[in-house]
Protein backbone atom coordinates (compact mmCIF):
# COMPACT_ATOMS: atom_id res chain seq x y z
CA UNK A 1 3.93 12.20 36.12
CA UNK A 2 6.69 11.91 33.20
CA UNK A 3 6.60 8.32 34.26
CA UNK A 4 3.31 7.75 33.47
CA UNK A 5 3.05 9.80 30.34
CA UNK A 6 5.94 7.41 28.78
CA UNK A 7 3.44 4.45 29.88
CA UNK A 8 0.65 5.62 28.21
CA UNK A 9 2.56 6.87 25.06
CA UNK A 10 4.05 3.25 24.89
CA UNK A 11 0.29 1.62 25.30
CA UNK A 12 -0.89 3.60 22.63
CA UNK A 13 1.87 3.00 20.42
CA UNK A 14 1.15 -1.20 21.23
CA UNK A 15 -2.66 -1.21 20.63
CA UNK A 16 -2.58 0.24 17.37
CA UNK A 17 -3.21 -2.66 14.37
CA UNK A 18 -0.47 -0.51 12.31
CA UNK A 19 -0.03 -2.06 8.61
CA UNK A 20 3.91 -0.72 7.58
CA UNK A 21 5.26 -3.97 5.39
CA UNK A 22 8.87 -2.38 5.26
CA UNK A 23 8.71 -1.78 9.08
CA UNK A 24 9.94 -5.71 9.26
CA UNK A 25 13.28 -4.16 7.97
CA UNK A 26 16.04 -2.90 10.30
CA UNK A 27 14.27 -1.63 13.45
CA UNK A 28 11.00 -0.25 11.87
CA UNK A 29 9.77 2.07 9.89
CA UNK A 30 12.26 5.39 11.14
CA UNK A 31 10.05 8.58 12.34
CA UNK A 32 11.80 11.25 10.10
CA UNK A 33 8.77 13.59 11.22
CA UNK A 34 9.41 16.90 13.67
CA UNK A 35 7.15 18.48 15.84
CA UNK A 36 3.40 19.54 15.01
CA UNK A 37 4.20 22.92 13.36
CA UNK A 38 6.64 22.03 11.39
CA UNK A 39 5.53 18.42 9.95
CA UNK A 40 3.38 21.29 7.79
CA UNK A 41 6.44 22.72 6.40
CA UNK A 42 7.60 19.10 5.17
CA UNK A 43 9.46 18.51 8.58
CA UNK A 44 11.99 21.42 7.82
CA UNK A 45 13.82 22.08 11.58
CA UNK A 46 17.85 22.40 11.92
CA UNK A 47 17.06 26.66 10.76
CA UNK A 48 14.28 26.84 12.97
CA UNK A 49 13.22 28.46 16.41
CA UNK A 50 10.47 30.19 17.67
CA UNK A 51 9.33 30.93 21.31
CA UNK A 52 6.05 29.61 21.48
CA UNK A 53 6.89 26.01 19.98
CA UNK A 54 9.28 23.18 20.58
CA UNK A 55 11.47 21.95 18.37
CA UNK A 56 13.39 18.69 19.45
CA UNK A 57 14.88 18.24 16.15
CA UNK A 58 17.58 20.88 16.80
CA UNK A 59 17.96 21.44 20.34
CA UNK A 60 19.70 24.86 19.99
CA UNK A 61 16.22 25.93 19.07
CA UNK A 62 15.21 25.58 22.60
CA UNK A 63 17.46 29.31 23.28
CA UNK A 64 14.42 30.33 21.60
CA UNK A 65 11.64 29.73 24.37
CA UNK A 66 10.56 33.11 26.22
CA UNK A 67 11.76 33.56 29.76
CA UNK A 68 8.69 34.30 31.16
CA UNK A 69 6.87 31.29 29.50
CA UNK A 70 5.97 27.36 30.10
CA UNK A 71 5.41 25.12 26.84
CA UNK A 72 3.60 22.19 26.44
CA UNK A 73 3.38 20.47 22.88
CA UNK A 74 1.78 17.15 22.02
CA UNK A 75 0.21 15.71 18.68
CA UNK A 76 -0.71 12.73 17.32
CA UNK A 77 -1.82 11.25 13.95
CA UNK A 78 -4.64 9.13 11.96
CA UNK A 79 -3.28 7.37 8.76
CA UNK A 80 -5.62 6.62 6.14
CA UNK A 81 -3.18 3.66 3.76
CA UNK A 82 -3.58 1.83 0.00
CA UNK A 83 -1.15 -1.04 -0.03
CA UNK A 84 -0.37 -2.29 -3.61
CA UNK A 85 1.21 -4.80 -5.13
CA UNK A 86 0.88 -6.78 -8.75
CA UNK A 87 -2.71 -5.83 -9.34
CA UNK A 88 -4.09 -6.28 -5.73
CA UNK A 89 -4.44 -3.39 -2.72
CA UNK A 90 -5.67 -3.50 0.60
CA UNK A 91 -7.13 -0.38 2.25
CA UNK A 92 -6.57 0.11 6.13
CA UNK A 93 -6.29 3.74 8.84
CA UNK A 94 -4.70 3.53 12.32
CA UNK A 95 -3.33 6.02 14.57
CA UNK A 96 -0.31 7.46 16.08
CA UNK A 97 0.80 8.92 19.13
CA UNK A 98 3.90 11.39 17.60
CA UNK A 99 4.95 12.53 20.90
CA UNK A 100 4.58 14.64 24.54
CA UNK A 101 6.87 17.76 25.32
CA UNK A 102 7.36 20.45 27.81
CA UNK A 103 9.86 23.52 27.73
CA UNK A 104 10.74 26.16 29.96
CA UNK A 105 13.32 28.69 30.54
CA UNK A 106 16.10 28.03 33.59
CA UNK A 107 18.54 30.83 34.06
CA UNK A 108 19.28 33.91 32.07
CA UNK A 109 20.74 31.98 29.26
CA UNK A 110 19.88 28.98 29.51
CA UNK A 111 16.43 26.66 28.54
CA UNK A 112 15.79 22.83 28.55
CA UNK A 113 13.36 20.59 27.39
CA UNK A 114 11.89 17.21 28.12
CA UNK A 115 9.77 14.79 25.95
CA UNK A 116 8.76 11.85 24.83
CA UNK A 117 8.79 10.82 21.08
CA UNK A 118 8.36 7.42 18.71
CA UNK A 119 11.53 6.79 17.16
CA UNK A 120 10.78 3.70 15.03
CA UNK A 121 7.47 2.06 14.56
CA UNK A 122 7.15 -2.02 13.59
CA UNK A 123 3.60 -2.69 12.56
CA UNK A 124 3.04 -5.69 9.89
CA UNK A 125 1.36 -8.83 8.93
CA UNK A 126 2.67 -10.59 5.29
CA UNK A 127 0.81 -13.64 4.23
CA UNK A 128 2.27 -16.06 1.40
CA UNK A 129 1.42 -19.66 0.10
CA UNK A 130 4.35 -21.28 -1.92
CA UNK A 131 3.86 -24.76 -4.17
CA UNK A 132 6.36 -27.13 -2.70
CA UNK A 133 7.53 -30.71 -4.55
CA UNK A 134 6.57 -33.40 -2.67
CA UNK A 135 5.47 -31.66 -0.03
CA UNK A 136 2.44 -29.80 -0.88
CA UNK A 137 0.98 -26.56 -0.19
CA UNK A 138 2.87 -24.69 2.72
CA UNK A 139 1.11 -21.04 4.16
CA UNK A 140 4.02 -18.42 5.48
CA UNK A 141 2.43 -16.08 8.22
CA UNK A 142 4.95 -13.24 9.26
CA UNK A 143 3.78 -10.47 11.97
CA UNK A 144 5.72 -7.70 14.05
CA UNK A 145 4.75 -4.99 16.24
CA UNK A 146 6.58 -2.62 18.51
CA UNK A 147 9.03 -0.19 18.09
CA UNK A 148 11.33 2.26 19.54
CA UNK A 149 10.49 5.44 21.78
CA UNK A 150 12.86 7.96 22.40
CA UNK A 151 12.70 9.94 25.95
CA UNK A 152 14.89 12.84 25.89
CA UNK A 153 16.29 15.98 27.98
CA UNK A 154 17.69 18.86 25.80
CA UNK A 155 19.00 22.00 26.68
CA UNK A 156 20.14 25.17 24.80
CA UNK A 157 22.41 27.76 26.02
CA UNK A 158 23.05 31.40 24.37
CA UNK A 159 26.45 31.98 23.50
CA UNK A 160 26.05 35.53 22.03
CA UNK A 161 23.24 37.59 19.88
CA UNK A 162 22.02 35.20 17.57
CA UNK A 163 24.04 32.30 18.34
CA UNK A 164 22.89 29.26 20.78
CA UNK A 165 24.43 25.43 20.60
CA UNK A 166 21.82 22.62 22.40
CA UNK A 167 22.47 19.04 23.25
CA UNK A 168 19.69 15.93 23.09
CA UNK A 169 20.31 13.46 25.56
CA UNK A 170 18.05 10.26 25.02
CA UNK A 171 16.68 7.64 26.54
CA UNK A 172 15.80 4.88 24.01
CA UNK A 173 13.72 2.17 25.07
CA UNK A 174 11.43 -0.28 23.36
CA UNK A 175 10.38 -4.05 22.48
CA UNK A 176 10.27 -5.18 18.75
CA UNK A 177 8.44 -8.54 18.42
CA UNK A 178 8.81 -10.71 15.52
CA UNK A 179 6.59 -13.93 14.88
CA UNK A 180 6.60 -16.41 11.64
CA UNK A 181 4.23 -19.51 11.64
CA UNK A 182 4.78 -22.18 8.69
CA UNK A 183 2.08 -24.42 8.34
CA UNK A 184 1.65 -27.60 5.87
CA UNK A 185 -1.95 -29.13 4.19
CA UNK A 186 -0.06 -32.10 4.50
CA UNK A 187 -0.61 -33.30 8.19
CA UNK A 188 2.30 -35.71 8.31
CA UNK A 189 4.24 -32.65 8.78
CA UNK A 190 5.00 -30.59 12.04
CA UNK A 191 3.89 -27.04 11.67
CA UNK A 192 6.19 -24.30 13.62
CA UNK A 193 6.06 -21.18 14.85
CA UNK A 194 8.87 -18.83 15.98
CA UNK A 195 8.95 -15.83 18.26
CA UNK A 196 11.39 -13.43 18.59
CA UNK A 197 11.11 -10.46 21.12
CA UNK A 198 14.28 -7.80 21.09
CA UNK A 199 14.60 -5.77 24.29
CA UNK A 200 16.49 -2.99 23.54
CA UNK A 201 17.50 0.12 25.72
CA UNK A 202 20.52 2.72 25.83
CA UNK A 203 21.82 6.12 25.11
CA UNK A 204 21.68 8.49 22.26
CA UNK A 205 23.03 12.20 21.76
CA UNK A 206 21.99 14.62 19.39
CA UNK A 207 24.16 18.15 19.21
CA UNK A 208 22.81 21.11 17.51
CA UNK A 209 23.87 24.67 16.35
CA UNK A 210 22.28 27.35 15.41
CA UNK A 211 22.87 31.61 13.84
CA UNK A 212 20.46 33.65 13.01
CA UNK A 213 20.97 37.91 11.57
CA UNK A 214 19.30 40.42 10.33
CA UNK A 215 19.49 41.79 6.86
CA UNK A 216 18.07 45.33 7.29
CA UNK A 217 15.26 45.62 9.63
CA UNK A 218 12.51 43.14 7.80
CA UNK A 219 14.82 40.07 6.34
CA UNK A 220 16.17 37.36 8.61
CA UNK A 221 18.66 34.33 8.04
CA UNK A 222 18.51 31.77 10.22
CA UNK A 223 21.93 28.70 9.76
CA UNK A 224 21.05 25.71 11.65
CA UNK A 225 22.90 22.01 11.75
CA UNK A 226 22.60 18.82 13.84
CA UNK A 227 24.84 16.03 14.72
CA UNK A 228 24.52 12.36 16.41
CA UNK A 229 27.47 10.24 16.79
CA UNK A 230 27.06 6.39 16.26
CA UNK A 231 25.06 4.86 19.44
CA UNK A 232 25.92 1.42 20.87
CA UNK A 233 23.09 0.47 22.35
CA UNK A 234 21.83 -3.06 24.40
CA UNK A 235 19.80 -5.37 23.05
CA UNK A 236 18.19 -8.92 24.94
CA UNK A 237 16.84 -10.82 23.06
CA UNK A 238 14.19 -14.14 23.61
CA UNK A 239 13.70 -16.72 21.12
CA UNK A 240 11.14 -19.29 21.08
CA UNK A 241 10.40 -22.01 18.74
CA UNK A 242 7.41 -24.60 19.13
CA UNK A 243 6.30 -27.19 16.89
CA UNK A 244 2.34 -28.17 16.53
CA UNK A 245 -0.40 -29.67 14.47
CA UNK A 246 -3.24 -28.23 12.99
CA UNK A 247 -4.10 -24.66 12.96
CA UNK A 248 -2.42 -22.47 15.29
CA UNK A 249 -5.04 -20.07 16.21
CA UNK A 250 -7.23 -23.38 17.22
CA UNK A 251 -4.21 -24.91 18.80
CA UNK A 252 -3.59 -25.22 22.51
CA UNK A 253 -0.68 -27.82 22.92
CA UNK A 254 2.44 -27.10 21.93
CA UNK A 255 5.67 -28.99 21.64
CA UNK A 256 8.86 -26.28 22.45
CA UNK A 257 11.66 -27.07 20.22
CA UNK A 258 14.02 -24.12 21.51
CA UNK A 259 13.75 -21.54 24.23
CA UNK A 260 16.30 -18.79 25.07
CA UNK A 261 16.46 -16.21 26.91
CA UNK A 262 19.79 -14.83 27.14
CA UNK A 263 21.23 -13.91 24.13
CA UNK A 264 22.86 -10.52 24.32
CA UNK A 265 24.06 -8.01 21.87
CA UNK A 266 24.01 -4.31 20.38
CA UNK A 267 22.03 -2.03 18.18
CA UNK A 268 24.33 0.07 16.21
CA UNK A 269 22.06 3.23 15.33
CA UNK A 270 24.65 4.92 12.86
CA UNK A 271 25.81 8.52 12.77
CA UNK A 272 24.32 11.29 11.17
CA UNK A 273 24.28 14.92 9.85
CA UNK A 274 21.97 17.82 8.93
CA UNK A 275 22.02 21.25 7.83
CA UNK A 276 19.25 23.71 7.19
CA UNK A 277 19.14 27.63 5.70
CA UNK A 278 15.70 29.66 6.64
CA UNK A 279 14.30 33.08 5.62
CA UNK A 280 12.32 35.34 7.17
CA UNK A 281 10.58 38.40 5.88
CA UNK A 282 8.63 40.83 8.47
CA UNK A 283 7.77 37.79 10.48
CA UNK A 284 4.60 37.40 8.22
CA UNK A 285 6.77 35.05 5.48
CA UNK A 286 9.19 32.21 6.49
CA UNK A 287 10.65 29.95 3.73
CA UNK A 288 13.12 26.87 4.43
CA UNK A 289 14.89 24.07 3.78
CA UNK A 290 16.60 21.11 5.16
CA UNK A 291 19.29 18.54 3.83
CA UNK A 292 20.02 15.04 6.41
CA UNK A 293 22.69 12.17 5.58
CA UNK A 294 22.93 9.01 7.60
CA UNK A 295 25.14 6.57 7.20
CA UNK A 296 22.54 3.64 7.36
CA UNK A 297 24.96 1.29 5.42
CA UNK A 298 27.06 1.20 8.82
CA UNK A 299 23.76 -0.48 10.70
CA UNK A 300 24.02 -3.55 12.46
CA UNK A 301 21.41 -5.46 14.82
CA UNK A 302 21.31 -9.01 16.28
CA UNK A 303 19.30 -10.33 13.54
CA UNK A 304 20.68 -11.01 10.39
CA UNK A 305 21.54 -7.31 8.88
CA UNK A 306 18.85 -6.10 6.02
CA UNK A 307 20.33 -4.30 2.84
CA UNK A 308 20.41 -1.07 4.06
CA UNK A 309 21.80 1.99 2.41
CA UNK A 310 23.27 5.59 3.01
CA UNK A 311 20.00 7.82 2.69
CA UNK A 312 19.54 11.62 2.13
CA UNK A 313 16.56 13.12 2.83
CA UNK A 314 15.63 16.68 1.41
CA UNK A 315 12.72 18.88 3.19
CA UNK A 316 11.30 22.40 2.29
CA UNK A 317 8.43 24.64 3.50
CA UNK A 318 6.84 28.10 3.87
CA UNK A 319 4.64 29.57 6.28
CA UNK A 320 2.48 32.83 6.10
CA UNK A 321 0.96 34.59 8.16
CA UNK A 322 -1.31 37.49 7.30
CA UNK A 323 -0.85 40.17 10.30
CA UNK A 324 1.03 38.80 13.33
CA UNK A 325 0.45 41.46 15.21
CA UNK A 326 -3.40 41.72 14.39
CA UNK A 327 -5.82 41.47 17.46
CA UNK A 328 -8.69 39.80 14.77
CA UNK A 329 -8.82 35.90 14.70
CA UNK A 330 -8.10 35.33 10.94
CA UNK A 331 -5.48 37.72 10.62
CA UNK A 332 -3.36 35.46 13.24
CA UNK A 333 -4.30 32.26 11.31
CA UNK A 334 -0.78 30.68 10.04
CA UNK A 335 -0.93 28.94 7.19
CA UNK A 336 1.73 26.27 5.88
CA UNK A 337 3.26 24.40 3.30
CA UNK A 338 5.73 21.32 2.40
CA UNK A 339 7.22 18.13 1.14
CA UNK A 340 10.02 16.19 1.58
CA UNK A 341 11.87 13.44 -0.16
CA UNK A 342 14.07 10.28 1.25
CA UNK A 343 16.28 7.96 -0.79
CA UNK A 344 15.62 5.60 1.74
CA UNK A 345 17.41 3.29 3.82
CA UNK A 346 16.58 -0.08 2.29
CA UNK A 347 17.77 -1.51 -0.38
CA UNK A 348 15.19 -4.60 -1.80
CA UNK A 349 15.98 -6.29 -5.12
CA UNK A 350 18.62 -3.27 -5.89
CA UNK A 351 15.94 -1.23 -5.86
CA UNK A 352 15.57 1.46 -2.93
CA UNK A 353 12.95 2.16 -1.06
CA UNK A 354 12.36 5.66 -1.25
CA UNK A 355 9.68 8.26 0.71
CA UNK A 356 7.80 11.15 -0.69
CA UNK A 357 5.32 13.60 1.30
CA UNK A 358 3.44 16.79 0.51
CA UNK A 359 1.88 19.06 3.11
CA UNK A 360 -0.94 21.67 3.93
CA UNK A 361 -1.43 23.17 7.49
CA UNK A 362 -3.40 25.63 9.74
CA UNK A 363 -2.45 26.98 12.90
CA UNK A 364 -5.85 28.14 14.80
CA UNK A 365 -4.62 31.01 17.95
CA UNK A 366 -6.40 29.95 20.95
CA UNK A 367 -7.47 33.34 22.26
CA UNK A 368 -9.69 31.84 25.04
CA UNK A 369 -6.10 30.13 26.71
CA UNK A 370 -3.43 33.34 25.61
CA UNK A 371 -2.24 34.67 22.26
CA UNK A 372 0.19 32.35 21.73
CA UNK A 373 -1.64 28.73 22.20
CA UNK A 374 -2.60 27.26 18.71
CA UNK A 375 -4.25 23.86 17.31
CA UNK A 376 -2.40 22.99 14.19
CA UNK A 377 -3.64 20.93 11.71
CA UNK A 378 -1.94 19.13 9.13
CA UNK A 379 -2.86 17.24 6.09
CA UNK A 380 -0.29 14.99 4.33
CA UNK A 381 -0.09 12.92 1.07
CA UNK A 382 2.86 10.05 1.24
CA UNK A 383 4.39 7.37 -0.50
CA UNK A 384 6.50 4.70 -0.06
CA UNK A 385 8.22 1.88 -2.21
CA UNK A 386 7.28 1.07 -5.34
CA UNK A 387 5.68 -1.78 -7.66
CA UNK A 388 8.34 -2.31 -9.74
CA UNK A 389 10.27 -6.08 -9.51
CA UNK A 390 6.85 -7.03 -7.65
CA UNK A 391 7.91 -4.88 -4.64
CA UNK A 392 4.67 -3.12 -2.50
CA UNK A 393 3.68 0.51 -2.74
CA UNK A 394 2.05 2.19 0.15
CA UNK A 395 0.01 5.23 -0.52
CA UNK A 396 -1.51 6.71 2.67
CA UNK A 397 -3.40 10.05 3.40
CA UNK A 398 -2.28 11.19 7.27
CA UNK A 399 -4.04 14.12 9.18
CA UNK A 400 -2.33 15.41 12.26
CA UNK A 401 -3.72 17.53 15.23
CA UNK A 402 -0.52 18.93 17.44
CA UNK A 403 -2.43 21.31 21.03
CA UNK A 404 0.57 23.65 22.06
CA UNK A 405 -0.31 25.55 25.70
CA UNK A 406 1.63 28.49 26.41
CA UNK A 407 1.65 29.27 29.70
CA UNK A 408 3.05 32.81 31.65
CA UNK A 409 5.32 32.07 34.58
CA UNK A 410 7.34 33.81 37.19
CA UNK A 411 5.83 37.05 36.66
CA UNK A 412 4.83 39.00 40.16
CA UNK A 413 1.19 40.60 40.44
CA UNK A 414 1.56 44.15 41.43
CA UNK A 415 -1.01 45.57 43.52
CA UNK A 416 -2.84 49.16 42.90
């Protein structure tokens, strides 16, 4: 069954037409986002835990889950995107699987969790026309798709009251395909076309800790941090390069200049670090934030290396709720709030590329399943890049719908 939910999350993924220029950078376009719940709070996650979601961002949250209960969280995305650049824009929407997850207690002190989550996205299409001496007009065509999926198996153990460590162990799979096509108006000239496909699969581990106390009996601190080592994982990669004339959409004979299929290497995902401080009052009021490095500069792939730069990404949120312990519909409604800023990891024309969101979200109870399954939905407002030095700003509007079952297990039914 997990199997074939990792199938299906990867077709999805594939059939979108995404439009992400500065996912032809690096790996893709890095999913920074956490689970359904918490995208509303701008993404905030190391200080968080809470028994009725799942949090894979810091797997000590997972000490959270109840022992009596079976989770199941999934969500997915529509994005609504401006692209800009020197006086022009182009208006396009796709969607987004964001990912599948399960959770469930195991012993006493001890839960685990399994998923399956996008951890890069390549989605693009660039189109340029340069003046050549003596040669003529010559048309650039440069497409990618694919992108990185992350299948992991976390588990959280209690130390002692309030404390819990967790550990992420990933799967990360994926295919990145890269195609350029140069063609001439001058038809003494060979036209080419190149296509690169990067197989790439290893191991990656993510540690977590978390402490939360009590302040009197209505205030709540909650200390959370996260940790991945540098990964070294494999990468295959097949290059082919043909040479034709005339169009290459129209064209069905092709001359192949170069074909491998054997070229080995790694992906150096580089280390990083997080910390994050929550508050809680009464369990109506939570309010927190979130502070990640990564030391991006360090990255290295078997293409030639982008400028890429150490980032720091900042996130902060708040969510409300009006009676939690109300049996009336609107008084269980949780309402949310966020943003969250990124320096970036590239680096174009010495200019970074950075990221800025802003958030609203609902959770809706679902009293016909139990009182603690929910629909959350968010609403977000994002940009990234910028239009200065002729670079392209993307402005896109995304709306998120994240289903989260809770289910009651191992209790016995007594009999009158």
């Amino acid at each position: 069954m997990l199997v074939f939910c990792c199938l299906c999350f990867s077709f999805a993924q594939a059939q979108n037409e995404i439009r992400m220029p500065y996912s032809s950078y690096g790996i893709g376009s890095i999913n920074h986002l956490s689970n359904g719940t918490l995208d509303a709070m701008g993404s905030v996650s190391y200080a968080m835990q809470n028994p009725y979601y799942i949090n894979f961002r810091n797997p000590a949250s997972y000490a959270a889950f109840d022992s009596l209960s079976f989770l199941a969280d999934a969500a997915a995305s529509i994005y609504y995107s401006k692209l800009s650049q020197k006086g022009i824009s182009q208006k396009n929407s796709f969607a987004k699987p964001n990912y599948l997850a399960i959770g469930l207690p195991v012993t006493r002190h001890w839960r685990t969790s399994v998923g399956i989550r996008a951890f890069s996205t390549v989605g693009y299409e660039i189109t340029t026309t340069k003046n050549i001496p003596n040669v003529g007009e010559v048309d650039y065509t440069y497409s990618g798709d694919g992108g990185l999926n992350q299948l992991y198996w976390g588990n959280a153990f209690r130390i002692c009251k309030g404390l819990s460590i967790g550990l992420n162990a990933s799967y990360m799979f994926g295919t990145i395909f890269a195609s350029s096509n140069t063609e001439f108006d001058d038809n003494t000239f060979l036209n080419s076309h190149v296509n690169d496909a990067y197989l790439i699969d290893g191991i990656y581990l993510e540690g977590g800790l978390q402490y939360f106390f009590n302040i009197g009996e209505k205030h709540k601190i909650g200390l959370g941090a996260v940790y991945s080592n540098t990964a070294y994982i494999w990468a295959k990669e097949k290059l082919l390069i043909n040479a034709y004339t005339g169009s290459f959409i129209s064209t069905s004979t092709y001359d192949t200049v170069l074909y491998k299929n054997d070229l080995r290497g790694t992906l150096n995902i580089p280390q990083s670090v997080g910390a994050g401080l929550s508050y809680a009052f009464n369990d109506k009021l939570i309010i927190a934030g979130d502070v990640t490095w990564q030391n991006w500069a360090n990255f290295k792939f078997m293409k030639p290396c982008d400028s890429l730069q150490n980032t720091i990404m900042a996130s902060f949120g708040a969510q409300f709720i009006p009676d939690p312990t109300s049996n009336k519909f609107f008084k269980k409604m949780i309402f949310r709030v966020g943003g969250r800023y990124s320096t970036g990891e590239l680096l174009l024309r010495n200019k970074p590329i950075s990221e800025f969101g802003v958030c609203l979200g609902v959770g809706i109870p679902l009293t016909s399943f139990n009182t603690h399954s929910s629909l959350n939905i968010l609403f977000e407002y994002g940009k990234t890049g910028t239009l200065v030095k002729d670079l392209i700003r993307q402005d896109y509007f995304r709306f998120s719908f994240c289903f989260t079952l809770q289910e009651r297990w191992y209790q016995r039914v007594k009999l009158d």
